[in-house]
Protein backbone atom coordinates (compact mmCIF):
# COMPACT_ATOMS: atom_id res chain seq x y z
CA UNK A 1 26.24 1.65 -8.12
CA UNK A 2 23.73 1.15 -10.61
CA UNK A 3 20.05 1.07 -9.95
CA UNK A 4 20.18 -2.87 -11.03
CA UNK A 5 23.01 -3.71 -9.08
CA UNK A 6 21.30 -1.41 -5.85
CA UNK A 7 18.15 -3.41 -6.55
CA UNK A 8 19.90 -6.80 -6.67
CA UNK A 9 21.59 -5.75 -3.05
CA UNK A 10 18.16 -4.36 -1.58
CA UNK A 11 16.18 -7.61 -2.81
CA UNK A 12 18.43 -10.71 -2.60
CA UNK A 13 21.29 -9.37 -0.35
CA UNK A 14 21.92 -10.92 3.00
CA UNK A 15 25.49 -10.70 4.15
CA UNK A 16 27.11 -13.67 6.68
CA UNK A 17 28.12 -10.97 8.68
CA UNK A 18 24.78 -10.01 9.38
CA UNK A 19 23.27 -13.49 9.55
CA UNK A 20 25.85 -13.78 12.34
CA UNK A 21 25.28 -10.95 14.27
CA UNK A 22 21.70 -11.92 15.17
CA UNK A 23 21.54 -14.63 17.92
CA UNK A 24 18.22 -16.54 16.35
CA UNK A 25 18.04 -20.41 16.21
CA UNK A 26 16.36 -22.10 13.34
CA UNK A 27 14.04 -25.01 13.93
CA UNK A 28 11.71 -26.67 11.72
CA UNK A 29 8.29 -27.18 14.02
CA UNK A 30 6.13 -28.75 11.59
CA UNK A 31 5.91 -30.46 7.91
CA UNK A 32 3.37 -31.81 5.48
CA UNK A 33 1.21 -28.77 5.64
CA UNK A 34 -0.71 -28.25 2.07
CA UNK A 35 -0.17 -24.87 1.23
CA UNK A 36 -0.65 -23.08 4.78
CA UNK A 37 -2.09 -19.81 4.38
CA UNK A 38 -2.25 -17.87 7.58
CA UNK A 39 -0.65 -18.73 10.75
CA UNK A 40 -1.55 -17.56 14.56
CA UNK A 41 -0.57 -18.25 17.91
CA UNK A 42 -3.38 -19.32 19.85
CA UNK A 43 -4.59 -18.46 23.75
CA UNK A 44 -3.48 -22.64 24.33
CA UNK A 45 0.46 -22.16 22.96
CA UNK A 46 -0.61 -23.99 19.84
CA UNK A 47 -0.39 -23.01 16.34
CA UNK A 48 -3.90 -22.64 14.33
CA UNK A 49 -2.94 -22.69 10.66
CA UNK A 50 -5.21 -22.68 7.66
CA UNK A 51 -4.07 -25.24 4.48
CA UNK A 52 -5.01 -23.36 1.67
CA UNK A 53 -5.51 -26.85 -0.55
CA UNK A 54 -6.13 -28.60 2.70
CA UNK A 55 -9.40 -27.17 3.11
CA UNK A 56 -8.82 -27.53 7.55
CA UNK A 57 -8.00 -26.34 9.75
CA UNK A 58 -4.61 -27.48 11.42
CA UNK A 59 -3.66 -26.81 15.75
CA UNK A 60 0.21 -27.68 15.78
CA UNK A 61 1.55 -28.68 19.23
CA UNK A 62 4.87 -26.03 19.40
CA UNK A 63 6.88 -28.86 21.55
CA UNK A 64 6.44 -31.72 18.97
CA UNK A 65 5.23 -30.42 15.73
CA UNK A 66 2.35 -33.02 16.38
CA UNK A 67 -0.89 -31.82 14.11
CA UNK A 68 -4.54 -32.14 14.77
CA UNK A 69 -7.61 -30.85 12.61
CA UNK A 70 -9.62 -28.72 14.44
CA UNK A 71 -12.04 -28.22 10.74
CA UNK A 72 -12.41 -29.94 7.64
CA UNK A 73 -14.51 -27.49 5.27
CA UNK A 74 -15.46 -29.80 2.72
CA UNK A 75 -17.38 -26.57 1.25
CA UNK A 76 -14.02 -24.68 0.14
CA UNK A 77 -13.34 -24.52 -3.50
CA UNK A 78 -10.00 -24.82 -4.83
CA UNK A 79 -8.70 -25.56 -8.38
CA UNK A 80 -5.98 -22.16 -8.91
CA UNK A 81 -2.87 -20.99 -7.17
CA UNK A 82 -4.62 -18.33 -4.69
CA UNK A 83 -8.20 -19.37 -3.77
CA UNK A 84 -9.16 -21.87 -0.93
CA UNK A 85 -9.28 -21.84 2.57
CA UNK A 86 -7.62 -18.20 3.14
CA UNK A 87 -7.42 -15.57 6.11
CA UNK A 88 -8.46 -16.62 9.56
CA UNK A 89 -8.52 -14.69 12.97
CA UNK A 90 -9.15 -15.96 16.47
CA UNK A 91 -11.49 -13.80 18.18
CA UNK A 92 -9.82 -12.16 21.84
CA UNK A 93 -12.00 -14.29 24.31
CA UNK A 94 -11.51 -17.73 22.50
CA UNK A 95 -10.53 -20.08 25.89
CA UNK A 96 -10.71 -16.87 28.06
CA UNK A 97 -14.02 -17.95 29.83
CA UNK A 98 -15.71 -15.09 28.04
CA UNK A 99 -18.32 -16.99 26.03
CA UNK A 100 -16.71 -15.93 22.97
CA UNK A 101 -15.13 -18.51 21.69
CA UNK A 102 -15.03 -18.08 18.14
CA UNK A 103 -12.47 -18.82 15.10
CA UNK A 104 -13.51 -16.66 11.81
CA UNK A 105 -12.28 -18.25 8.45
CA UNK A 106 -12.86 -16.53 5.03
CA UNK A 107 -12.38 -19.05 1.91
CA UNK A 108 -13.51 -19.44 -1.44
CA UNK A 109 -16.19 -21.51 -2.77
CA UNK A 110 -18.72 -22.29 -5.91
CA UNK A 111 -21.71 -20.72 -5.27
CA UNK A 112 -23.50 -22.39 -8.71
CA UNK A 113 -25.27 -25.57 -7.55
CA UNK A 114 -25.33 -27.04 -11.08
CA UNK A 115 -22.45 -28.26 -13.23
CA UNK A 116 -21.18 -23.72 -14.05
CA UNK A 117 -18.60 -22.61 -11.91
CA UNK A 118 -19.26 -19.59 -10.18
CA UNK A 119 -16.11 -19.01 -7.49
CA UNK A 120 -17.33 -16.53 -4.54
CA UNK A 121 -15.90 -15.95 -1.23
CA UNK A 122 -17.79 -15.70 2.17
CA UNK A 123 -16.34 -15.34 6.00
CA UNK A 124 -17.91 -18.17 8.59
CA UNK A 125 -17.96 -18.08 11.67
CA UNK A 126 -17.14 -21.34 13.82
CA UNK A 127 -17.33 -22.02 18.50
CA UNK A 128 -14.59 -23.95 19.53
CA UNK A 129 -15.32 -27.01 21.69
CA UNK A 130 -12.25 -27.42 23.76
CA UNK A 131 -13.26 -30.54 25.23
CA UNK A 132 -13.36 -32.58 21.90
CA UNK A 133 -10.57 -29.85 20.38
CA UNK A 134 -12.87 -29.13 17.13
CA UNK A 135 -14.76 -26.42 15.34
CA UNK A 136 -18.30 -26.93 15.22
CA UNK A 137 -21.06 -25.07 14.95
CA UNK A 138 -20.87 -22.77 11.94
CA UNK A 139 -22.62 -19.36 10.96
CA UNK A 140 -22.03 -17.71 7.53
CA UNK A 141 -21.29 -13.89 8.18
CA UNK A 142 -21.06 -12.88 4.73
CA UNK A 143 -21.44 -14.47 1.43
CA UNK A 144 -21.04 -14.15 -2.63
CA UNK A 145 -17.88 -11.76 -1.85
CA UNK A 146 -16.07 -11.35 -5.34
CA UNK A 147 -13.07 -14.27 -5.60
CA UNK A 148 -11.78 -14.81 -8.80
CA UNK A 149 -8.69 -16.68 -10.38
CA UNK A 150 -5.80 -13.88 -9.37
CA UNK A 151 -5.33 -11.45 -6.61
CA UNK A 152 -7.97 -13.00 -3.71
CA UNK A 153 -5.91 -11.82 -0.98
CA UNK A 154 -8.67 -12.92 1.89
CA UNK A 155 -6.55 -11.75 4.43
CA UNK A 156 -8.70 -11.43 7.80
CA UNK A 157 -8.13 -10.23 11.23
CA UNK A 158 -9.79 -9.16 14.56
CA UNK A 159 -9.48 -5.66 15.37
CA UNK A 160 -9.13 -3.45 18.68
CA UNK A 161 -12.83 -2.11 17.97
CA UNK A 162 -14.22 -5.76 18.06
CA UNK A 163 -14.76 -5.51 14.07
CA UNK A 164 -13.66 -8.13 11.47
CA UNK A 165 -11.29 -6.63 8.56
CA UNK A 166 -10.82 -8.37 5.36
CA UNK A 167 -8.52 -7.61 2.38
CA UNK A 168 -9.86 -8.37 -1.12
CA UNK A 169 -8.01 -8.03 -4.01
CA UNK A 170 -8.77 -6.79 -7.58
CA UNK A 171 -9.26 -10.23 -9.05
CA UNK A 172 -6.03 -9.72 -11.03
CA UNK A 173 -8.20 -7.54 -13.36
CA UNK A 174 -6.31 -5.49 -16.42
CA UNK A 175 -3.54 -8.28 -15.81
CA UNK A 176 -1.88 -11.63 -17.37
CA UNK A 177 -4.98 -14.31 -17.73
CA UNK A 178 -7.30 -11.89 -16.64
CA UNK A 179 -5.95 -8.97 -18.59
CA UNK A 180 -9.48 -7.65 -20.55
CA UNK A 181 -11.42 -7.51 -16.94
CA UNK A 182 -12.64 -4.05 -16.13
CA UNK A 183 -10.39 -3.19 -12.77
CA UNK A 184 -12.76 -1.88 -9.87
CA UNK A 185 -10.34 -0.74 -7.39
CA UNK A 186 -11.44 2.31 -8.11
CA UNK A 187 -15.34 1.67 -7.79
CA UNK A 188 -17.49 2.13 -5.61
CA UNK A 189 -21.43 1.06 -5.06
CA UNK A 190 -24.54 2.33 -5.34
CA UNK A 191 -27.16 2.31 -2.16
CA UNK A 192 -28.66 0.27 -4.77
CA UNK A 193 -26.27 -2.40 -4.76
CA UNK A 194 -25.04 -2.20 -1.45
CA UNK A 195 -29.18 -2.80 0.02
CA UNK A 196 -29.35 -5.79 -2.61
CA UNK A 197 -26.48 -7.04 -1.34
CA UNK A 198 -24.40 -6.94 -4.24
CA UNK A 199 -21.01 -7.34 -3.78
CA UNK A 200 -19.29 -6.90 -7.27
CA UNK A 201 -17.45 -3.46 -6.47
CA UNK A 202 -16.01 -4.81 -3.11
CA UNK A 203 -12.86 -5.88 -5.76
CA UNK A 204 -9.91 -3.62 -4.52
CA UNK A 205 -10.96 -2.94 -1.00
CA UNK A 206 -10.49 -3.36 2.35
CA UNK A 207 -14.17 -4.39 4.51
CA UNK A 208 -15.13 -3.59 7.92
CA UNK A 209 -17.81 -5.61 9.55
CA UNK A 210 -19.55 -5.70 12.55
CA UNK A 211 -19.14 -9.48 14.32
CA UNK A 212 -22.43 -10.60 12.75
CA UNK A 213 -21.41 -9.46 9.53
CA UNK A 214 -23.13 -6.46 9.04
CA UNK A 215 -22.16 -2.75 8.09
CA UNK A 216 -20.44 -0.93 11.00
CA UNK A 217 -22.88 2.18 11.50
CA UNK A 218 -19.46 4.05 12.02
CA UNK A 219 -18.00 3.34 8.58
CA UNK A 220 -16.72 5.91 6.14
CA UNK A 221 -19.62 7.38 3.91
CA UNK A 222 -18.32 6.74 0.21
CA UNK A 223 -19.88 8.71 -2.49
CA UNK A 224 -22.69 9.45 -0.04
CA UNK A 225 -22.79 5.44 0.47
CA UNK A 226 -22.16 3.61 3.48
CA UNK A 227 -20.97 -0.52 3.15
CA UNK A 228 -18.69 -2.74 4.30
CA UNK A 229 -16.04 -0.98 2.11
CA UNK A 230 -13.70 0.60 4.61
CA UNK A 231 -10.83 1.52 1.82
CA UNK A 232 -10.61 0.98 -1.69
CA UNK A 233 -7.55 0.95 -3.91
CA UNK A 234 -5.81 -1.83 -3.37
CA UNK A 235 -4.04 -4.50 -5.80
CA UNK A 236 -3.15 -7.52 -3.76
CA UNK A 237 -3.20 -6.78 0.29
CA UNK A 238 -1.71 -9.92 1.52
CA UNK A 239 -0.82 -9.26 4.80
CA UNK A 240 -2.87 -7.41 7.67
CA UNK A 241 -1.90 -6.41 11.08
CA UNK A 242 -2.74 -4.03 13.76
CA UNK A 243 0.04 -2.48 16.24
CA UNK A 244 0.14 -0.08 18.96
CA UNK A 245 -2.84 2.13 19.72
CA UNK A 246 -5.06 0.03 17.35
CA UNK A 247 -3.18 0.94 14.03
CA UNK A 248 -4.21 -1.08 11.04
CA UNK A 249 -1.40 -1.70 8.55
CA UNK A 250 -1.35 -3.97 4.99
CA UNK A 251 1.66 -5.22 3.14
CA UNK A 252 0.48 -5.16 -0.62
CA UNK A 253 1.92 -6.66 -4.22
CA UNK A 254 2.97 -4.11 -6.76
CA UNK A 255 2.73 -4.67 -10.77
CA UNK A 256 6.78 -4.57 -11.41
CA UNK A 257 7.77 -2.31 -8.99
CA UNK A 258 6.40 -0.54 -5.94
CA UNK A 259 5.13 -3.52 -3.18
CA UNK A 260 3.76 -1.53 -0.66
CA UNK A 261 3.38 -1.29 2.87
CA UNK A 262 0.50 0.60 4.24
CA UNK A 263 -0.69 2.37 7.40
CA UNK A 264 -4.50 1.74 6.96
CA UNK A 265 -7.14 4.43 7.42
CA UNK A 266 -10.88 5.04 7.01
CA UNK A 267 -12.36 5.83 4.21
CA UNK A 268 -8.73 6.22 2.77
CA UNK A 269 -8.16 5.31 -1.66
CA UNK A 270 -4.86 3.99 -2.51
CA UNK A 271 -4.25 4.82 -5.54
CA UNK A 272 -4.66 1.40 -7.82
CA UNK A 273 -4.76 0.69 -10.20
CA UNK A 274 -4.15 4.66 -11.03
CA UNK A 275 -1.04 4.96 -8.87
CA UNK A 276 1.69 2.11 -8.01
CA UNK A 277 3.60 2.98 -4.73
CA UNK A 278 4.01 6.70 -4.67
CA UNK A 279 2.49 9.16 -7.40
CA UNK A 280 5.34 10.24 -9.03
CA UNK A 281 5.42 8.86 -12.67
CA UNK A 282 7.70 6.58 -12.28
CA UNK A 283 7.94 3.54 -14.50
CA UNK A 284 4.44 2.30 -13.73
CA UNK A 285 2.00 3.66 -16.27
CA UNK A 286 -1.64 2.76 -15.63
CA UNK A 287 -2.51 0.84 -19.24
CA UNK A 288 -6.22 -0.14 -19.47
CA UNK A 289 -6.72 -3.05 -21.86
CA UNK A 290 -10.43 -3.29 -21.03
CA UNK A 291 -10.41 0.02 -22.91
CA UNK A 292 -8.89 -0.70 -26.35
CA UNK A 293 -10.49 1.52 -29.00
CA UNK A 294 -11.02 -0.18 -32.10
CA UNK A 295 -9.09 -3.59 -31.76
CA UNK A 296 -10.91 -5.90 -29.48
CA UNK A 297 -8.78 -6.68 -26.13
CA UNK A 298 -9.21 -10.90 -26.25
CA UNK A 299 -7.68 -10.52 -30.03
CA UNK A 300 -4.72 -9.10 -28.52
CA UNK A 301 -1.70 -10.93 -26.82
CA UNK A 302 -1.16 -9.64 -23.46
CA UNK A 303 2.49 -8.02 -22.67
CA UNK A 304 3.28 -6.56 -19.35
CA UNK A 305 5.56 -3.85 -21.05
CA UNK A 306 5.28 -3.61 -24.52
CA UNK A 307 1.13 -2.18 -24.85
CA UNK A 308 -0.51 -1.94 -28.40
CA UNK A 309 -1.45 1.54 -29.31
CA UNK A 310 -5.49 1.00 -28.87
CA UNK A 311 -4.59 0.58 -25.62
CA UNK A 312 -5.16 3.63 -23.29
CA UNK A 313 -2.13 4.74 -20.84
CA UNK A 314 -2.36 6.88 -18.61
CA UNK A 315 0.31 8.37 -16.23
CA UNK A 316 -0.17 8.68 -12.66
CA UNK A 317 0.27 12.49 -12.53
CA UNK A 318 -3.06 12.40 -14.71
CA UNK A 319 -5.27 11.23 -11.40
CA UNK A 320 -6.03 12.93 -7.93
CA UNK A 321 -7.64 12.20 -5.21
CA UNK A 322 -8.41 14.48 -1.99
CA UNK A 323 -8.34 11.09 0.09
CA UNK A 324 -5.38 9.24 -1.84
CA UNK A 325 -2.84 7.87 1.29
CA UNK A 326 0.47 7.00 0.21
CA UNK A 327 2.40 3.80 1.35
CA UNK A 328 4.65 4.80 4.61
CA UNK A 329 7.24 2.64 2.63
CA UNK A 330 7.93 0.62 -1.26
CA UNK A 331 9.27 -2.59 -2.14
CA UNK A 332 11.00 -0.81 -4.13
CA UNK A 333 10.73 2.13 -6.14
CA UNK A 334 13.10 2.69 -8.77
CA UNK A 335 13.93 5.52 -11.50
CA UNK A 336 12.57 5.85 -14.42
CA UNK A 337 15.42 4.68 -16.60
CA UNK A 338 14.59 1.30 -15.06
CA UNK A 339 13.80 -1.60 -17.72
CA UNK A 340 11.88 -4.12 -16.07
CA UNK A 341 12.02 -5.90 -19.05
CA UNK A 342 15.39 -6.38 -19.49
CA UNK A 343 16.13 -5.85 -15.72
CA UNK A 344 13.41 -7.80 -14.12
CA UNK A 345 10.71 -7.12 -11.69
CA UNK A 346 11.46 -4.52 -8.54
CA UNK A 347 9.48 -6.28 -6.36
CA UNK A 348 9.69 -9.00 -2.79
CA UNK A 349 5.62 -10.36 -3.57
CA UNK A 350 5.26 -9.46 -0.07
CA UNK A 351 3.24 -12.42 1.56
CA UNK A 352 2.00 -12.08 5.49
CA UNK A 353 2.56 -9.03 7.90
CA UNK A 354 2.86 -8.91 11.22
CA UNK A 355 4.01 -6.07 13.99
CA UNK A 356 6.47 -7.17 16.22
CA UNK A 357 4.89 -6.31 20.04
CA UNK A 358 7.01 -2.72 21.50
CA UNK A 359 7.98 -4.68 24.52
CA UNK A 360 8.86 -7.49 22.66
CA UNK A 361 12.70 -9.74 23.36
CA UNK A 362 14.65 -8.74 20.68
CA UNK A 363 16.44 -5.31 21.79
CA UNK A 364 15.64 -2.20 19.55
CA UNK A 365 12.65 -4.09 17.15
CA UNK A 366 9.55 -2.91 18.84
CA UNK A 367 7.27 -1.40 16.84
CA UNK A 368 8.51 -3.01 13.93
CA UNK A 369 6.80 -4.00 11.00
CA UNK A 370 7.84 -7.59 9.87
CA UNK A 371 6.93 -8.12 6.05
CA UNK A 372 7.25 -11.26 4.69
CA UNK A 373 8.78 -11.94 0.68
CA UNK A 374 7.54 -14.47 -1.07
CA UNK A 375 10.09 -14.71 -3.91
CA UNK A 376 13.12 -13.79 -1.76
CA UNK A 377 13.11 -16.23 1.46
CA UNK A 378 13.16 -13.04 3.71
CA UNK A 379 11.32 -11.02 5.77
CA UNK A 380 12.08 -7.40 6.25
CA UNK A 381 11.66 -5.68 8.98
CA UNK A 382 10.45 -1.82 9.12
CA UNK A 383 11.03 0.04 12.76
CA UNK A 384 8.26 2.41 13.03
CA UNK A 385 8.28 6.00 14.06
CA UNK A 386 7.10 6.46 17.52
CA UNK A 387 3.64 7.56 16.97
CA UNK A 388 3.54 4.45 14.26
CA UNK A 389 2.41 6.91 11.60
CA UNK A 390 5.75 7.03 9.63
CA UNK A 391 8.79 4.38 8.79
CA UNK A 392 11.77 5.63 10.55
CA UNK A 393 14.15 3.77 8.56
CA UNK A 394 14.73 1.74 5.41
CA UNK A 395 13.97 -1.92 5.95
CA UNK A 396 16.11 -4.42 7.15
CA UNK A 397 16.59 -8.29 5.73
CA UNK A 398 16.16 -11.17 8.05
CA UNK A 399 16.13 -15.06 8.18
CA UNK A 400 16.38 -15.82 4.82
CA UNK A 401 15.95 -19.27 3.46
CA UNK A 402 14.87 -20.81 0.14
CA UNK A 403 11.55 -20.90 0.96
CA UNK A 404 8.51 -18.73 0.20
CA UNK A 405 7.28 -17.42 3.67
CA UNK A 406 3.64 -16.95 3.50
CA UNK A 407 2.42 -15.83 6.85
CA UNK A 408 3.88 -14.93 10.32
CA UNK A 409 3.07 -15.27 14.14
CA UNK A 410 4.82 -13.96 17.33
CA UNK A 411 4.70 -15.84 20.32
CA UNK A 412 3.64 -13.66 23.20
CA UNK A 413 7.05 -12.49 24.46
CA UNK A 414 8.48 -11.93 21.56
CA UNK A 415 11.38 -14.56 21.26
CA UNK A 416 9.96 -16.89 18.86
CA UNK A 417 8.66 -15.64 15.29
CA UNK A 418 7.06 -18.65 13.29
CA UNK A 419 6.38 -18.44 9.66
CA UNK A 420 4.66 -20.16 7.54
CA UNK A 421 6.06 -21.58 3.91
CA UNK A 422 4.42 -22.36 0.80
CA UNK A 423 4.46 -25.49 -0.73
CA UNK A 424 6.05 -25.39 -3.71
CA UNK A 425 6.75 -22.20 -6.20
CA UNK A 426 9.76 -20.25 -6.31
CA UNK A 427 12.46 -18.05 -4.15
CA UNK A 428 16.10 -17.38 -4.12
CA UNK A 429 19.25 -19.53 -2.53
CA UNK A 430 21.82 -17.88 -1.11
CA UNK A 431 23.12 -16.73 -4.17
CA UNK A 432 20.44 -15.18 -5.31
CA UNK A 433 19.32 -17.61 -8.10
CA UNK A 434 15.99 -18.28 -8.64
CA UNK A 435 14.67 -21.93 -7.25
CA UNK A 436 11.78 -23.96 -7.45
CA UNK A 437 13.51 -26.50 -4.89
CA UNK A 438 12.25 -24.81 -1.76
CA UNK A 439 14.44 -25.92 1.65
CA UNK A 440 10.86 -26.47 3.64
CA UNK A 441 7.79 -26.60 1.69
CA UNK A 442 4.86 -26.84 3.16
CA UNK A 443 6.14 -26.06 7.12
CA UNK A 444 6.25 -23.92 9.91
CA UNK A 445 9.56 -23.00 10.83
CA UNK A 446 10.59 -21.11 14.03
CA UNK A 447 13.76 -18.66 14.54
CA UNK A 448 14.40 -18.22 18.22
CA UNK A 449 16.27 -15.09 20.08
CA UNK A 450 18.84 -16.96 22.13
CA UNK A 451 21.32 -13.69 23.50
């Protein structure tokens, strides 16, 4: 088989026979969503769901699909296909009793009070008043966090360690409209920087912060610098989860090829924009257009294949790192005789993440990772080793649909996964074509173990 056809099989394959074989119902739970972002099932069997365009916060009542806004944040900004309201995370003691009962959002908005433009990102914090079922009472954590046009990613969630996590993005830098940006993945700041709080090199990284938004004293000295940056390297992180014994993992976007999903450690680089996937040379070639020698970059047309010669490229073999941590598994990575421009991208745009609980329903998929596509209509599921350090197998495809999944939850037991679906873009049908006539936009839909 050739490596097109194999990629073809691997990306839009899902056979009847194994559609069959897994005893799921499909139910559509709720419409008329604008663009939900993130997805979680709450401590009262609702659904809290950010809308991206929205700007609120949505509860959905599982029986009837009935919707009621918990927030309006007439603060977001949102004029571009990935900023808005973003990640959210519902703090452990929210309705427990506990006094903590908190709902953390992290969205974009325009800092510039004047008529300029000037898109940054903060986290807020909002209580929860149960009796009139709305979010009052906010607290900005952490403000003027880089959020550009491409590549946000403002993924957030709770951690084991009572700390806040956050994926940002690289802004899209060094790529299509934002192809002559300096990418920062790689950089990291100054004590300088960090004590004037200046943000600019948190592009690329993963944060840790304490619950009032300040630096963890525990986090990983960088350069001899301590911040909010817990990991840097990163392209797109788009999905965040934590499994069994506390275990962070990230399902990230790839150039062409090499989505990754990550098992995420402290103080950890992952490669990008140096290193796509695995280092191994192949295909992806790091080419810096902020770097053109002699012909300015903006006179240029950008080409995601073809670079001009003042461009600098730069194979990953050429870069090392003692703390570089490889992806425990690609979406996909393919040989170097691969032509993505005549073959297409490699890639499933992974959206949300999600690990399925080890004592979960559905026999045999504990400890599974459940990554989401965005351009496929599936999500694939990854059965960890038994330590959760490794993948023990390739990745399996599930539920597919015409419909770009965005973000996951898993009710308690483990019989109901809900996912979340943009509203509007593109997947695949059945038969693999490319659609912009998605089957549920703007919807949660459930699939149900029924044995």
């Amino acid at each position: 088989m050739t490596t097109r056809a194999v990629l073809l099989f691997l990306v839009l394959s899902l056979s009847l026979a194994g559609m069959q074989s897994e005893p799921f119902t499909f139910k559509v739970v709720a419409t008329g969503l604008l663009n939900p972002w993130e997805v979680a099932y709450g401590p009262d069997a609702n659904l809290w769901v950010t809308e991206r365009t929205g700007k609120k916060i949505t509860r959905v009542n599982i029986a009837d699909g009935s919707k009621s806004t918990a927030a309006t944040i007439d603060e977001v900004f949102q004029n571009h296909g990935q900023d808005g309201l973003l990640g959210m995370a519902l703090h452990p003691g929210l309705l427990r009793g506990s006094g903590n009962d908190y709902v953390y959002v992290a969205y974009t908005y325009d800092a510039d009070p004047g008529p300029e433009l000037n898109r940054r990102g903060k986290i807020r914090r909002y209580s929860y008043d149960a009796a009139s079922q709305t979010l009052r009472n906010s607290l900005d954590l952490i403000s003027n966090l880089p959020a550009g046009t491409d590549h946000l990613a403002f993924r957030l969630a709770f951690g084991p360690d009572q700390k806040l996590y956050l994926s940002i993005g690289d802004q899209g830098a060094n790529w299509l409209q934002n192809y002559c940006n300096v990418n920062r993945a790689q950089e990291l700041p100054t004590a300088a920087e960090v004590q004037a709080w200046d943000w600019t090199k948190y592009q690329g990284k993963m944060l840790r912060l304490n619950l009032d938004g300040t630096i963890p004293s525990d986090n990983p000295m960088l350069s001899g610098v301590r911040s909010h940056i817990y990991t840097y390297g990163h392209r797109n992180p788009q999905g965040l989860a934590f499994g069994s014994g506390g275990r962070l993992y990230s399902s990230e976007h790839g150039p062409d090829t090499d989505d990754e999903f990550n098992l995420i450690e402290s103080g950890k680089n992952y490669g990008w924009p140096r290193v796509a996937g695995y280092n191994d040379d192949r295909v992806y070639v790091f080419a810096s257009w902020a770097e053109s020698s002699g012909v300015p970059c903006a006179s240029m047309p950008f080409h995601q294949t073809v670079i001009p010669p003042s461009v600098p490229q730069r194979k990953e073999s050429t870069w090392s790192s003692p703390d570089f941590k490889a992806p425990l598994k690609t979406f996909f990575t393919v040989a170097n005789d691969y032509d993505i421009q005549a073959q297409g991208s490699a890639t499933i745009a992974p959206g949300g993440l999600e690990i399925y609980p080890a004592n979960g329903a559905v026999p045999g998929w504990g400890d599974s990772a459940l990554v989401l596509s965005l351009k496929s209509g599936l999500v694939y599921r990854v059965k960890l080793g038994a330590n959760g350090l490794a993948a023990a197998d390739d990745p399996t495809q599930h539920f597919k649909t015409t419909n770009r999944y965005r973000d996951i939850a898993i009710d308690p037991t483990g019989r109901t996964i809900y996912l979340a679906t943009d509203s509007q873009g593109s997947s695949t049908d059945a038969s693999g074509r490319t659609s912009r006539t998605l089957a549920n936009p703007g919807s949660i839909v459930a699939f149900s173990y029924q044995p």
